[in-house]
PDB file of N, CA and C in Angstrom:
ATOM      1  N   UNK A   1     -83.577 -36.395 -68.297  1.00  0.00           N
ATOM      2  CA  UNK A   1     -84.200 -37.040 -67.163  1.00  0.00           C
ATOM      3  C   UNK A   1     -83.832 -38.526 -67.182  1.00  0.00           C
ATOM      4  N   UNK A   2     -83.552 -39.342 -66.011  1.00  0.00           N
ATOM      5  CA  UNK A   2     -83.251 -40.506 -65.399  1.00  0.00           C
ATOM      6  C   UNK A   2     -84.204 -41.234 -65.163  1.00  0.00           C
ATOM      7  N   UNK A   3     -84.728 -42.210 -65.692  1.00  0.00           N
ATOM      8  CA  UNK A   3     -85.538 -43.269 -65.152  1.00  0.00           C
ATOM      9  C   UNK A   3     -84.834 -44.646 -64.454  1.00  0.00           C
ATOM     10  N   UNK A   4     -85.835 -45.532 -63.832  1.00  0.00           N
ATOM     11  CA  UNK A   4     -85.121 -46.876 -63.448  1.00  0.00           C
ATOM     12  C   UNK A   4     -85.874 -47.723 -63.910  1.00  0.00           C
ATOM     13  N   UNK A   5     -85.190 -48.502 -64.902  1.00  0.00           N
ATOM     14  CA  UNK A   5     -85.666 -49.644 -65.864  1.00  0.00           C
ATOM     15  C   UNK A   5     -85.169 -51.373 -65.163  1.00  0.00           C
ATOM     16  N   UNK A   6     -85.793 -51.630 -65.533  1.00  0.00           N
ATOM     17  CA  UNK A   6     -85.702 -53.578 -65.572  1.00  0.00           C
ATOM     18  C   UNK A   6     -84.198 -53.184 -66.184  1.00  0.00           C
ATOM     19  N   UNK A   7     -83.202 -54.409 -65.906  1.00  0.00           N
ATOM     20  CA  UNK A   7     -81.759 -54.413 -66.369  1.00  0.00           C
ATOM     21  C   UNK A   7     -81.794 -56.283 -66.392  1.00  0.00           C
ATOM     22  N   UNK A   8     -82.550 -56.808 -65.346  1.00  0.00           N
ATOM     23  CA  UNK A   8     -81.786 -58.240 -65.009  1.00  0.00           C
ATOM     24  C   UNK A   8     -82.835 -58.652 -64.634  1.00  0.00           C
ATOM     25  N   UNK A   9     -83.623 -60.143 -65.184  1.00  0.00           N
ATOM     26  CA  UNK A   9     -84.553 -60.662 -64.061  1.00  0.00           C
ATOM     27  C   UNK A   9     -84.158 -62.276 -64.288  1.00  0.00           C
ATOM     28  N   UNK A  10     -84.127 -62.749 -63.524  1.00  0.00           N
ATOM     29  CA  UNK A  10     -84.393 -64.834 -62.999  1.00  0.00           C
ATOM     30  C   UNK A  10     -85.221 -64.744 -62.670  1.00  0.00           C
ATOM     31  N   UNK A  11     -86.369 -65.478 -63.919  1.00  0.00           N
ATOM     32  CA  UNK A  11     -87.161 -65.702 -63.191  1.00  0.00           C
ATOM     33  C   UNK A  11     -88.185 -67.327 -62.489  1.00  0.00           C
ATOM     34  N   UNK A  12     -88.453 -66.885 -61.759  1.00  0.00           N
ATOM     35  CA  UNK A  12     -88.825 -68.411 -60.899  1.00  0.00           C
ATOM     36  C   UNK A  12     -87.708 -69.316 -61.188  1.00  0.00           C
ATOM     37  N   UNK A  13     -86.337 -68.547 -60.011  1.00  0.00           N
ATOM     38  CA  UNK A  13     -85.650 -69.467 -59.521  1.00  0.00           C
ATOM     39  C   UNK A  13     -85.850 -69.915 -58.122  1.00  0.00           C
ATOM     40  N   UNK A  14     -85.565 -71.581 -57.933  1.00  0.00           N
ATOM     41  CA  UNK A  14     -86.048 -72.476 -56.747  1.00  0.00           C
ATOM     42  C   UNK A  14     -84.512 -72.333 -55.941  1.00  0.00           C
ATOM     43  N   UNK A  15     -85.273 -71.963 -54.552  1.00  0.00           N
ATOM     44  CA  UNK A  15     -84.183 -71.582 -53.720  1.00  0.00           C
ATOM     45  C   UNK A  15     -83.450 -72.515 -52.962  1.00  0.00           C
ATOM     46  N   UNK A  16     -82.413 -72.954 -53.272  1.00  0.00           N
ATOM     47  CA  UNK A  16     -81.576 -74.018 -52.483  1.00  0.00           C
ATOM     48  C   UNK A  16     -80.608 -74.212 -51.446  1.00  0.00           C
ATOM     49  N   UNK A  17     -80.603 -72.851 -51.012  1.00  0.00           N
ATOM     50  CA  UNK A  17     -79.966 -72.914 -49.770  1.00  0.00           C
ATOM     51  C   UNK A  17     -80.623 -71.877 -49.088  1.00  0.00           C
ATOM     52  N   UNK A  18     -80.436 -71.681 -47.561  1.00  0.00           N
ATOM     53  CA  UNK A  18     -80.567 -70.212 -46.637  1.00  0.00           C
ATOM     54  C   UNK A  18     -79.904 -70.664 -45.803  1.00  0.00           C
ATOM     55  N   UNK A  19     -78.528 -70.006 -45.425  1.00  0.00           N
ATOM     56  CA  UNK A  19     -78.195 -69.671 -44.548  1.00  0.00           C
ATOM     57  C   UNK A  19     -77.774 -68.752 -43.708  1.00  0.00           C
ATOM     58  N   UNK A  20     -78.499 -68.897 -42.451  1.00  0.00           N
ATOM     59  CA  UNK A  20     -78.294 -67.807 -41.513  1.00  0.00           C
ATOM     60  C   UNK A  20     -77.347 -67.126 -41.028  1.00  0.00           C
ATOM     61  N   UNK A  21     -76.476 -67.863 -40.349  1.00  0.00           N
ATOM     62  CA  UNK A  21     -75.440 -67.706 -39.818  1.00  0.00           C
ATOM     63  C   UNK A  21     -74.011 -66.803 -41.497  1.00  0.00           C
ATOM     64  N   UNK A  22     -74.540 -67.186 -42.456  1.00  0.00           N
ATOM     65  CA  UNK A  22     -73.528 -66.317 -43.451  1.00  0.00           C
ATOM     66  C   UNK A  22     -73.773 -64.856 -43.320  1.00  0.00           C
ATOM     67  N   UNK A  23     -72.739 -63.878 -43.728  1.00  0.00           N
ATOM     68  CA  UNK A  23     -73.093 -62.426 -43.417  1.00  0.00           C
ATOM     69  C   UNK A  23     -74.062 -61.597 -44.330  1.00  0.00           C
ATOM     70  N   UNK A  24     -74.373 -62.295 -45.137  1.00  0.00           N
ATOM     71  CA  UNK A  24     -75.331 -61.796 -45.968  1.00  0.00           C
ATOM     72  C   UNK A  24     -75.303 -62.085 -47.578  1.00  0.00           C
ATOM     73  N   UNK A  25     -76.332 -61.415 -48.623  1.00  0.00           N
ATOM     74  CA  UNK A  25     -76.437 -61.524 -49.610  1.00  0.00           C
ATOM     75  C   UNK A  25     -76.952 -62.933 -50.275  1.00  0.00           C
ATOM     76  N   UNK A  26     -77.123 -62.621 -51.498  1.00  0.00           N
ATOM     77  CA  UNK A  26     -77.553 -63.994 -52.418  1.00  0.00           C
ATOM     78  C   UNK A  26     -76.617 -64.765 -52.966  1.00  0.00           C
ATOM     79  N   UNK A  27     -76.276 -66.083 -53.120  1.00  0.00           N
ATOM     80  CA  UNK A  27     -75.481 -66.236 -54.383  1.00  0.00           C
ATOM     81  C   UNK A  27     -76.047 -66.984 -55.431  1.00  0.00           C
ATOM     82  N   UNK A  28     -75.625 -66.724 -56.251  1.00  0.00           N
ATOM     83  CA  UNK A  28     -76.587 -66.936 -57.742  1.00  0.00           C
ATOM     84  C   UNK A  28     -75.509 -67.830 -58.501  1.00  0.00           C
ATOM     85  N   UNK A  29     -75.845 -69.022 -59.342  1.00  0.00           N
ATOM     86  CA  UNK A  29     -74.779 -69.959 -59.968  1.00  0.00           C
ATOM     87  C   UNK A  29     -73.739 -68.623 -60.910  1.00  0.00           C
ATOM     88  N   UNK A  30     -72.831 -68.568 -61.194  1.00  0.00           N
ATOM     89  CA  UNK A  30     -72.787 -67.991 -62.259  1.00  0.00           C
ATOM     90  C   UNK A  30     -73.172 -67.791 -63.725  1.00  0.00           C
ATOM     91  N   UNK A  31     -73.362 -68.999 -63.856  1.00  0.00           N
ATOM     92  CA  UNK A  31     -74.083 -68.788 -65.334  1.00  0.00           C
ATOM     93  C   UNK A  31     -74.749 -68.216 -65.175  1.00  0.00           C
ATOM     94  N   UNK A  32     -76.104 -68.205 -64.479  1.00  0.00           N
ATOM     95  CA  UNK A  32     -77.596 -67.636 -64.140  1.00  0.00           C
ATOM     96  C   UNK A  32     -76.747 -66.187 -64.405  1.00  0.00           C
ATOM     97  N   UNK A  33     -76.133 -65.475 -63.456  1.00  0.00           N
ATOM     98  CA  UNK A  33     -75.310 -64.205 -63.583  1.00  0.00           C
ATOM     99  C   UNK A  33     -75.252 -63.891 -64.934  1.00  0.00           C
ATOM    100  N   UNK A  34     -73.890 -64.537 -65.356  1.00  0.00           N
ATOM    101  CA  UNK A  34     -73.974 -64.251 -66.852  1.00  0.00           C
ATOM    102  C   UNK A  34     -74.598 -63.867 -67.631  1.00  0.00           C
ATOM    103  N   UNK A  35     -75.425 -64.905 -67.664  1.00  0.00           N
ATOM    104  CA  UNK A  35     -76.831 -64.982 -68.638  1.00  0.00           C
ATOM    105  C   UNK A  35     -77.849 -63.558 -68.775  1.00  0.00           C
ATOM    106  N   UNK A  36     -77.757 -63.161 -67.308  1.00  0.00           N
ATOM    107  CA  UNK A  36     -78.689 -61.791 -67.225  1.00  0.00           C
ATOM    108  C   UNK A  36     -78.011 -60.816 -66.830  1.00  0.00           C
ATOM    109  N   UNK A  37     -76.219 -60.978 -67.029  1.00  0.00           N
ATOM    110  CA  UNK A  37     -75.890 -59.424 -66.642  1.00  0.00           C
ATOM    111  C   UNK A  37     -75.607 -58.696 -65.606  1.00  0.00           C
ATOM    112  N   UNK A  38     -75.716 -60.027 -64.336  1.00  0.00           N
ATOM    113  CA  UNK A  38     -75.298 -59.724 -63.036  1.00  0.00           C
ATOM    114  C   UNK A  38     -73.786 -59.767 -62.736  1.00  0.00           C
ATOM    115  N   UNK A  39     -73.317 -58.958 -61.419  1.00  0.00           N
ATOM    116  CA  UNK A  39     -72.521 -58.698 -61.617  1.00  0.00           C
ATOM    117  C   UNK A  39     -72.068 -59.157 -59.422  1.00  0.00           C
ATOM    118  N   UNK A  40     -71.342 -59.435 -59.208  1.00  0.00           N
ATOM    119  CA  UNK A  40     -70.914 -59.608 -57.605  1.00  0.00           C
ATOM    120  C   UNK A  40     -71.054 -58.474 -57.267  1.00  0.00           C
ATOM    121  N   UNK A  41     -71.768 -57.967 -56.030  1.00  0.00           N
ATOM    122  CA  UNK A  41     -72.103 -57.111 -55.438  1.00  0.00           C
ATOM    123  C   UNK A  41     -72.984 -56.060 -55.825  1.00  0.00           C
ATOM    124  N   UNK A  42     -73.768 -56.386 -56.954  1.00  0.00           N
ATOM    125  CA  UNK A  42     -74.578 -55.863 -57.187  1.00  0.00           C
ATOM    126  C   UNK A  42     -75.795 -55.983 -56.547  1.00  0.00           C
ATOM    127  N   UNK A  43     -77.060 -54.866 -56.627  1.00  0.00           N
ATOM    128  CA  UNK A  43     -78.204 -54.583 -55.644  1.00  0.00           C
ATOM    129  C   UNK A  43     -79.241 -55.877 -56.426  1.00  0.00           C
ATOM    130  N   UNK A  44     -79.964 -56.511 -55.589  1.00  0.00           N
ATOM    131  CA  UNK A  44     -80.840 -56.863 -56.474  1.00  0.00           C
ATOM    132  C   UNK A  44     -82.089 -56.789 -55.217  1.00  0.00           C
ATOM    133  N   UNK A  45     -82.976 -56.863 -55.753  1.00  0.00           N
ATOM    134  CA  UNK A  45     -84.408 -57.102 -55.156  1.00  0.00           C
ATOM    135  C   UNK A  45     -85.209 -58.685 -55.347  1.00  0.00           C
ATOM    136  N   UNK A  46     -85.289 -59.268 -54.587  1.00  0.00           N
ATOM    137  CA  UNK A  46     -85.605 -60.289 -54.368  1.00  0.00           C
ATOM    138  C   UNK A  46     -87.605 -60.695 -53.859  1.00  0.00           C
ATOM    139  N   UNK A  47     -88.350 -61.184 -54.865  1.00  0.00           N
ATOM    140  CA  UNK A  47     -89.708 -61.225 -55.182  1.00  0.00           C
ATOM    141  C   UNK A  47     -89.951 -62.869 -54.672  1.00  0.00           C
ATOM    142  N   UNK A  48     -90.311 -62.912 -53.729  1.00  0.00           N
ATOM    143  CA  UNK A  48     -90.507 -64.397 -53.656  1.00  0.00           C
ATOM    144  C   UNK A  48     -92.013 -64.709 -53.790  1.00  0.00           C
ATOM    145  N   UNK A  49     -92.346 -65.788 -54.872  1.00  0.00           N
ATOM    146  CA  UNK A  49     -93.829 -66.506 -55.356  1.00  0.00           C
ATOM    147  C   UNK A  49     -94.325 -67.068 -54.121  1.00  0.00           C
ATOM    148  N   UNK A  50     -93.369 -67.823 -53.896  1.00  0.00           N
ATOM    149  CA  UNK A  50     -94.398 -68.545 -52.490  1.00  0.00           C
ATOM    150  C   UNK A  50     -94.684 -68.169 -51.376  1.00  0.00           C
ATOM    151  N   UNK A  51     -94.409 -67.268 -50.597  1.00  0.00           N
ATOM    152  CA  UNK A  51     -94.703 -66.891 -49.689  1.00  0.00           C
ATOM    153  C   UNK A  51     -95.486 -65.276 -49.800  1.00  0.00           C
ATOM    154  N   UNK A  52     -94.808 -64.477 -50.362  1.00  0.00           N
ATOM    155  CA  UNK A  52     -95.208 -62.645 -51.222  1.00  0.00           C
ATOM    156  C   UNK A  52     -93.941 -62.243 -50.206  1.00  0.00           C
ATOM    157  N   UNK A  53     -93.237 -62.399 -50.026  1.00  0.00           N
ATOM    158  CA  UNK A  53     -92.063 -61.786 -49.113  1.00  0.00           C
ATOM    159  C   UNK A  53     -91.382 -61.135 -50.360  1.00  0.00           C
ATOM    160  N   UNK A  54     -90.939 -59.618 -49.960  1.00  0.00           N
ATOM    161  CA  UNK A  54     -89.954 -58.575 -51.262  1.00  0.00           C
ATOM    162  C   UNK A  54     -88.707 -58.114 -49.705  1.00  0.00           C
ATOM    163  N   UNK A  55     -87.695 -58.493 -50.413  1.00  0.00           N
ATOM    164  CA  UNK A  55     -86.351 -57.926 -49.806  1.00  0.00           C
ATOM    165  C   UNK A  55     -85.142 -57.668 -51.036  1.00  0.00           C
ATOM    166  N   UNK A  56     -84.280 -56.894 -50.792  1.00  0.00           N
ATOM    167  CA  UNK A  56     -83.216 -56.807 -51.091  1.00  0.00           C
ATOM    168  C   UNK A  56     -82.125 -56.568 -50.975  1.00  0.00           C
ATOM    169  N   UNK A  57     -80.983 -57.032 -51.406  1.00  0.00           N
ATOM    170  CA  UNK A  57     -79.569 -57.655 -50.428  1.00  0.00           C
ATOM    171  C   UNK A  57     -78.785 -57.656 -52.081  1.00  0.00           C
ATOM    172  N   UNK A  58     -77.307 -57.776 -51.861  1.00  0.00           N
ATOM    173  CA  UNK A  58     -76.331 -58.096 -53.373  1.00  0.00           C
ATOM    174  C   UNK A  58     -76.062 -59.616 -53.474  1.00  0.00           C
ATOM    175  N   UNK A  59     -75.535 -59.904 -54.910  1.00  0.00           N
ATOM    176  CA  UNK A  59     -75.642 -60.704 -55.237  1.00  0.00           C
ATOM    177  C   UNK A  59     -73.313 -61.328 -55.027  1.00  0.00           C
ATOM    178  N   UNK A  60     -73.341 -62.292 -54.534  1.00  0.00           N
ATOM    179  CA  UNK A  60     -72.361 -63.140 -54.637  1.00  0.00           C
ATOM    180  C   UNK A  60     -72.496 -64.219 -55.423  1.00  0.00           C
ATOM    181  N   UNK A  61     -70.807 -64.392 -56.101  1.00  0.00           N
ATOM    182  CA  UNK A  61     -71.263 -65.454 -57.403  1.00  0.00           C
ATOM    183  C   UNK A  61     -71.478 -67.299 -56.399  1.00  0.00           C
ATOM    184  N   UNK A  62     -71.869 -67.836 -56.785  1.00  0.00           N
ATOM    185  CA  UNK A  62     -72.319 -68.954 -56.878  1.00  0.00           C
ATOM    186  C   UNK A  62     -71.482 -69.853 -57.944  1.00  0.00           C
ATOM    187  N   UNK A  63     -71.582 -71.110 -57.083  1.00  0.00           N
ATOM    188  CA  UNK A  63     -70.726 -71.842 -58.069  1.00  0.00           C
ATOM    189  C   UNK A  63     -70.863 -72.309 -59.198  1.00  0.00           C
ATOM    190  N   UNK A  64     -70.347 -71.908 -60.313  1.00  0.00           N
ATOM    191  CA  UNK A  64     -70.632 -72.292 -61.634  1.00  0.00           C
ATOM    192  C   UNK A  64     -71.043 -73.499 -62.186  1.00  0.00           C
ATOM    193  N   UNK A  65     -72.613 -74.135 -62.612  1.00  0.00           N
ATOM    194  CA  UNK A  65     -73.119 -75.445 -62.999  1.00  0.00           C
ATOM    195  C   UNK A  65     -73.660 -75.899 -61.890  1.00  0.00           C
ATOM    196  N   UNK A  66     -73.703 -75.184 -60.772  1.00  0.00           N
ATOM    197  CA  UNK A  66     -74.362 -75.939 -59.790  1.00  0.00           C
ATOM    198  C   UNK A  66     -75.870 -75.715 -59.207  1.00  0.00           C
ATOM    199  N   UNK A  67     -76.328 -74.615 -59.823  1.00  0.00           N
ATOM    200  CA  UNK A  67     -77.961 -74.390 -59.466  1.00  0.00           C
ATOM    201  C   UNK A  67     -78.346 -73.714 -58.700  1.00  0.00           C
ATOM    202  N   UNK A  68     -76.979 -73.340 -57.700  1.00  0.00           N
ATOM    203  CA  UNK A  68     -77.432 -72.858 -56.095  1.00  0.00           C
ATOM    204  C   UNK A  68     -77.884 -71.433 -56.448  1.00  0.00           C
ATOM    205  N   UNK A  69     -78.732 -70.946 -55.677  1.00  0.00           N
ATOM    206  CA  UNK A  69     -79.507 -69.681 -55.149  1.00  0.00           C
ATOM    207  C   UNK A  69     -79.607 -70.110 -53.882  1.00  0.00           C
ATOM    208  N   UNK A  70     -78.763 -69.326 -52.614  1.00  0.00           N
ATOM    209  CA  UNK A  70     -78.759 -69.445 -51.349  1.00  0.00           C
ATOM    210  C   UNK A  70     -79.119 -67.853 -50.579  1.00  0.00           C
ATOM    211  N   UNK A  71     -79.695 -67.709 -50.201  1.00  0.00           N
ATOM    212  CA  UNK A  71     -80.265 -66.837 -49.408  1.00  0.00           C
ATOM    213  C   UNK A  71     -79.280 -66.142 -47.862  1.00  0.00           C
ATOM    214  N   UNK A  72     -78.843 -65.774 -47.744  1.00  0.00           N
ATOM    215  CA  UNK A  72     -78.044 -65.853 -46.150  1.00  0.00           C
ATOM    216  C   UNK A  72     -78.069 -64.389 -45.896  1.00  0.00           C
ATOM    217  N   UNK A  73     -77.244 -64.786 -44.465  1.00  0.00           N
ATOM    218  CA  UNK A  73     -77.601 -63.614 -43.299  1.00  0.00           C
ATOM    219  C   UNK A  73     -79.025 -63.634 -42.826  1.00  0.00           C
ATOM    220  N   UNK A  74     -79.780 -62.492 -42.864  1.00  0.00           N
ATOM    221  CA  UNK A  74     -80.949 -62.259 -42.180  1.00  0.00           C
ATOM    222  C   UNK A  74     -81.657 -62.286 -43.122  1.00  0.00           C
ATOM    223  N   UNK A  75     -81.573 -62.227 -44.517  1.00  0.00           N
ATOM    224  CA  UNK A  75     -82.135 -62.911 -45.757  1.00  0.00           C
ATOM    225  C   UNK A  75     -83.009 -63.904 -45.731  1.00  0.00           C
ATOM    226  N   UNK A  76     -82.374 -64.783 -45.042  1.00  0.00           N
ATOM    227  CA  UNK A  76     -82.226 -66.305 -44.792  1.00  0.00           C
ATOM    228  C   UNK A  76     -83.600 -66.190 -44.272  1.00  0.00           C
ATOM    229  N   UNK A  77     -84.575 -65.716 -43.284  1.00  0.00           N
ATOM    230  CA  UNK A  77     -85.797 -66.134 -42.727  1.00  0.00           C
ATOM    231  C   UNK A  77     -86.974 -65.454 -43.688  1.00  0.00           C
ATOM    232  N   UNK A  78     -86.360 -64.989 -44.625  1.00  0.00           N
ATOM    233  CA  UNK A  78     -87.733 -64.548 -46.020  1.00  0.00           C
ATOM    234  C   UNK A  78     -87.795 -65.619 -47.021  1.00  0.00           C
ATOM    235  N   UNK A  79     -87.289 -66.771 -46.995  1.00  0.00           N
ATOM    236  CA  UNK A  79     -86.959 -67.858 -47.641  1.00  0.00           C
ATOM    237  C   UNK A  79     -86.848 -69.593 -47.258  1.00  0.00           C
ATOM    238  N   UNK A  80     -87.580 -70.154 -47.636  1.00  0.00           N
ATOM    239  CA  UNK A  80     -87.710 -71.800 -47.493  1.00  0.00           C
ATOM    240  C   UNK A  80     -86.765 -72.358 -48.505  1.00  0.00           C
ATOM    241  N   UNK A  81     -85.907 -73.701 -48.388  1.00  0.00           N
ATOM    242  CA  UNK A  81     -85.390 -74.374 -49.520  1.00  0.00           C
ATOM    243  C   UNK A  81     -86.653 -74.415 -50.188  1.00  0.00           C
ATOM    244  N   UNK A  82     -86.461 -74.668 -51.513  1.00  0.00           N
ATOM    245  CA  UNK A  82     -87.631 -74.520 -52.409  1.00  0.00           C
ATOM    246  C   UNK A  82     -88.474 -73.878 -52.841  1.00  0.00           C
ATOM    247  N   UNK A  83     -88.287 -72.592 -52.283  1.00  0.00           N
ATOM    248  CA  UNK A  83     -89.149 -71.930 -52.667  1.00  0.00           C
ATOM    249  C   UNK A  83     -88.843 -71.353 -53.914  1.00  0.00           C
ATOM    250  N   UNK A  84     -90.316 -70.435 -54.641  1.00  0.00           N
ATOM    251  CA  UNK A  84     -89.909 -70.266 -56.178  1.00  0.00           C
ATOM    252  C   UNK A  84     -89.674 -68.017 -55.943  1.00  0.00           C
ATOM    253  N   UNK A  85     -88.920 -67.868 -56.270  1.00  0.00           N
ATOM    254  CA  UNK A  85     -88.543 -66.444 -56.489  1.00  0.00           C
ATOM    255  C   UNK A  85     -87.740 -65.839 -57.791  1.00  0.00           C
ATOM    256  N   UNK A  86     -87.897 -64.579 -58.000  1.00  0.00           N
ATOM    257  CA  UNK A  86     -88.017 -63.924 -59.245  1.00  0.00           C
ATOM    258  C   UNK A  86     -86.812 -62.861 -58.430  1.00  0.00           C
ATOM    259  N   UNK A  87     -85.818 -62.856 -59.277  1.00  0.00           N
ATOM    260  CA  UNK A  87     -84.323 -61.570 -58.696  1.00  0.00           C
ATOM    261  C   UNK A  87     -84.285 -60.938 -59.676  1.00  0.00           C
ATOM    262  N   UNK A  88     -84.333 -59.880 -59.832  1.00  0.00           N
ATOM    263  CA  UNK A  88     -84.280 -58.297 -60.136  1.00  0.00           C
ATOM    264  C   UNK A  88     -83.172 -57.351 -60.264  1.00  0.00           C
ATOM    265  N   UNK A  89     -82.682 -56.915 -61.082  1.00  0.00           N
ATOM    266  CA  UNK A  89     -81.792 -55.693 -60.893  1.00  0.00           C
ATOM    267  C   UNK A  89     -82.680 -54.296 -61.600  1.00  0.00           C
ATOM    268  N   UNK A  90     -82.058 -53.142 -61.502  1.00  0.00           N
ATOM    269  CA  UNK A  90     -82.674 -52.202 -62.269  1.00  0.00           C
ATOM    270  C   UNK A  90     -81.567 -51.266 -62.370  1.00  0.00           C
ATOM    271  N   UNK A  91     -81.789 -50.438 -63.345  1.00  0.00           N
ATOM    272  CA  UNK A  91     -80.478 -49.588 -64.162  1.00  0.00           C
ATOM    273  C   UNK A  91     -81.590 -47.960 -64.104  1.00  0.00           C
ATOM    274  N   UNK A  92     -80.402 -47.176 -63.744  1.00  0.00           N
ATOM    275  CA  UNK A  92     -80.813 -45.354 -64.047  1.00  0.00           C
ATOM    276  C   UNK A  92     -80.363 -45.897 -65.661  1.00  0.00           C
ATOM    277  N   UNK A  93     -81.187 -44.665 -66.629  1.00  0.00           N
ATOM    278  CA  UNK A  93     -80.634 -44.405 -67.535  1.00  0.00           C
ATOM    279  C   UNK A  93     -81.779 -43.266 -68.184  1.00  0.00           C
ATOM    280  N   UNK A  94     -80.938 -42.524 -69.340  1.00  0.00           N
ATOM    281  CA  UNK A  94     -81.635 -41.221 -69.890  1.00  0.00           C
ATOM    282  C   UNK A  94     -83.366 -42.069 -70.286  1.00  0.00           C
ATOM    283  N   UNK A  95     -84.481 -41.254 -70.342  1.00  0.00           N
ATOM    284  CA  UNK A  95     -85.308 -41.525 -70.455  1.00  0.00           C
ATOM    285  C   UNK A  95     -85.456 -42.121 -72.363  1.00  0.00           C
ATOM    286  N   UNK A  96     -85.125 -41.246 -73.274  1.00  0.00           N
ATOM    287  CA  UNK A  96     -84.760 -42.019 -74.925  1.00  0.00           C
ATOM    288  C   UNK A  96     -83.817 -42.974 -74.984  1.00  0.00           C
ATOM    289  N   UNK A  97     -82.959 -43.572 -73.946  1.00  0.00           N
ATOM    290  CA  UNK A  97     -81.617 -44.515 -73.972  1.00  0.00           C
ATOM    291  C   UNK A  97     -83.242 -45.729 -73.214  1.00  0.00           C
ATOM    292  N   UNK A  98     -83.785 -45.890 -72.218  1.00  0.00           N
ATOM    293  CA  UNK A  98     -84.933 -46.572 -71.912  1.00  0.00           C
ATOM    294  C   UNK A  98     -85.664 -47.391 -73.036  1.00  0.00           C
ATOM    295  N   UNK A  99     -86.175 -46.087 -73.656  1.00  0.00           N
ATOM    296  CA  UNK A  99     -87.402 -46.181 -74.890  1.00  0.00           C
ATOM    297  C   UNK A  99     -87.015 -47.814 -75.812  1.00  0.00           C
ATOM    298  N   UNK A 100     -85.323 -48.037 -75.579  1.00  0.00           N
ATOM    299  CA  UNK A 100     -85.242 -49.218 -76.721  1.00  0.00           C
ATOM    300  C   UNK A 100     -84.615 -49.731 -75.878  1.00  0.00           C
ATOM    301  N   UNK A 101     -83.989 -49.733 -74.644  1.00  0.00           N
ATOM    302  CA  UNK A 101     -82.984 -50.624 -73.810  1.00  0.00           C
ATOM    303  C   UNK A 101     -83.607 -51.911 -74.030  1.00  0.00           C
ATOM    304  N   UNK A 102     -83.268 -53.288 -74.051  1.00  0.00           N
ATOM    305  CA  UNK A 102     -83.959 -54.127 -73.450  1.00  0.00           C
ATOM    306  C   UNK A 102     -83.220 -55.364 -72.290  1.00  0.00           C
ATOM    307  N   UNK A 103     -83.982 -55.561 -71.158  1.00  0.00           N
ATOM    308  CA  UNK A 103     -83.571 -56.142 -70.429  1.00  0.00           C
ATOM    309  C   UNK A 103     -82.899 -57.402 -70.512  1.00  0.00           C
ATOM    310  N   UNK A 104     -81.919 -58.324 -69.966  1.00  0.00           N
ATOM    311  CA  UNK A 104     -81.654 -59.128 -69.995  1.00  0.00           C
ATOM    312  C   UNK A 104     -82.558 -60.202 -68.793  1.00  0.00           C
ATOM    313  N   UNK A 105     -83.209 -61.360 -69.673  1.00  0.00           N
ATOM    314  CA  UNK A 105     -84.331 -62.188 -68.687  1.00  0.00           C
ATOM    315  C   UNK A 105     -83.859 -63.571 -69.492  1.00  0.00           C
ATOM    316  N   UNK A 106     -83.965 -64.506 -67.823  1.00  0.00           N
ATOM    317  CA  UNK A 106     -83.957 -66.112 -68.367  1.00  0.00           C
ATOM    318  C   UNK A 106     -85.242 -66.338 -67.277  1.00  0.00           C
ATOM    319  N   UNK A 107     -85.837 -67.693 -67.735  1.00  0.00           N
ATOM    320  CA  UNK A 107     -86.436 -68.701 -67.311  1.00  0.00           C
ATOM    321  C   UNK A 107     -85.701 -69.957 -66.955  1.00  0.00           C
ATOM    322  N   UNK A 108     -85.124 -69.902 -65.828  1.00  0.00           N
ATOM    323  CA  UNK A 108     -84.063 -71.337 -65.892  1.00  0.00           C
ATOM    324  C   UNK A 108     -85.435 -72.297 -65.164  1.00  0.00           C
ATOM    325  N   UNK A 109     -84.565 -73.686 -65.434  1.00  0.00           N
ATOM    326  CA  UNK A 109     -85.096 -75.025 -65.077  1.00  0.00           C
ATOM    327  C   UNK A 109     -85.395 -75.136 -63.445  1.00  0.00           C
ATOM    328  N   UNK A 110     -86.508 -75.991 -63.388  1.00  0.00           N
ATOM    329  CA  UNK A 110     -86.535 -76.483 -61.876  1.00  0.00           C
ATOM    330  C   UNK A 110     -85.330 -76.625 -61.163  1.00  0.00           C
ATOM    331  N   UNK A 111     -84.262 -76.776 -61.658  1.00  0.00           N
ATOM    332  CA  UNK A 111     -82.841 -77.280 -61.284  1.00  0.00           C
ATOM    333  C   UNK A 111     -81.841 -76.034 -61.279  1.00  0.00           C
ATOM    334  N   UNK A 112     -82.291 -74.955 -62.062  1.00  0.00           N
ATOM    335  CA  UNK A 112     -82.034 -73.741 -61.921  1.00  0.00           C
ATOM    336  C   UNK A 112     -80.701 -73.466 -62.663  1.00  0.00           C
ATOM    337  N   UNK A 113     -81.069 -74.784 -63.773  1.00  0.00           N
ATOM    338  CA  UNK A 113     -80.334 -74.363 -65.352  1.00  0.00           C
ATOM    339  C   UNK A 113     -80.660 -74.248 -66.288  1.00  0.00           C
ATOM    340  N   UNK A 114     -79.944 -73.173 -67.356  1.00  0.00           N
ATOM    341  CA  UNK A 114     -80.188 -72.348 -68.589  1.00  0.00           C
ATOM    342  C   UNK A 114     -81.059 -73.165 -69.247  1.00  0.00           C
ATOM    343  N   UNK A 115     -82.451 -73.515 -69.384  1.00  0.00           N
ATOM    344  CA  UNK A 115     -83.074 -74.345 -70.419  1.00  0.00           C
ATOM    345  C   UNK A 115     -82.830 -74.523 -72.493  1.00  0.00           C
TER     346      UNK A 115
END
């Protein structure tokens, strides 16, 4: 049997861009990526603190050292610059492969680098 486990979380990253007019998805600095295992075009679910808004859209890399988490497409109106949100991935896997998996999680900085 298959469960869906935590794989990836950022959490309370501050959102620094939304734009509308882009065709969609998140982009995430790369490090942030790195760090938790994300991957370009991957699913993520998107938890935002300040408002309670839940959507989800894939992730595009972001420019490396620069902090950005930008929101776009139709994304873009579940999201304020600044706001604080928590991104998500989750993994199928055998239910005893679960039992010890453990997720990859950061806490980055107000600035939305690796502390």
């Amino acid at each position: 049997m298959n469960i869906e486990v935590l794989k990836s979380k950022i959490h309370r990253a501050t959102i620094t861009m939304a734009d509308l007019n882009y065709v969609g998805s998140i982009a995430i600095d790369e490090d942030l990526m790195d760090a938790v295992n994300l991957i370009e075009n991957e699913r993520v679910h998107i938890y935002n603190i300040t408002n309670g808004e839940r959507l989800e859209t894939y992730v595009i890399k972001g420019e490396r050292g620069s902090g950005v988490i930008s929101l776009n497409g139709a994304a873009a109106r579940k999201a304020e610059i600044g706001d604080l949100v928590i991104i998500v991935s989750y993994a199928s896997m055998d239910f005893e492969e679960a039992k010890s998996f453990k997720p990859s999680i950061v806490f980055p900085t107000e600035e939305n680098k690796l502390s």
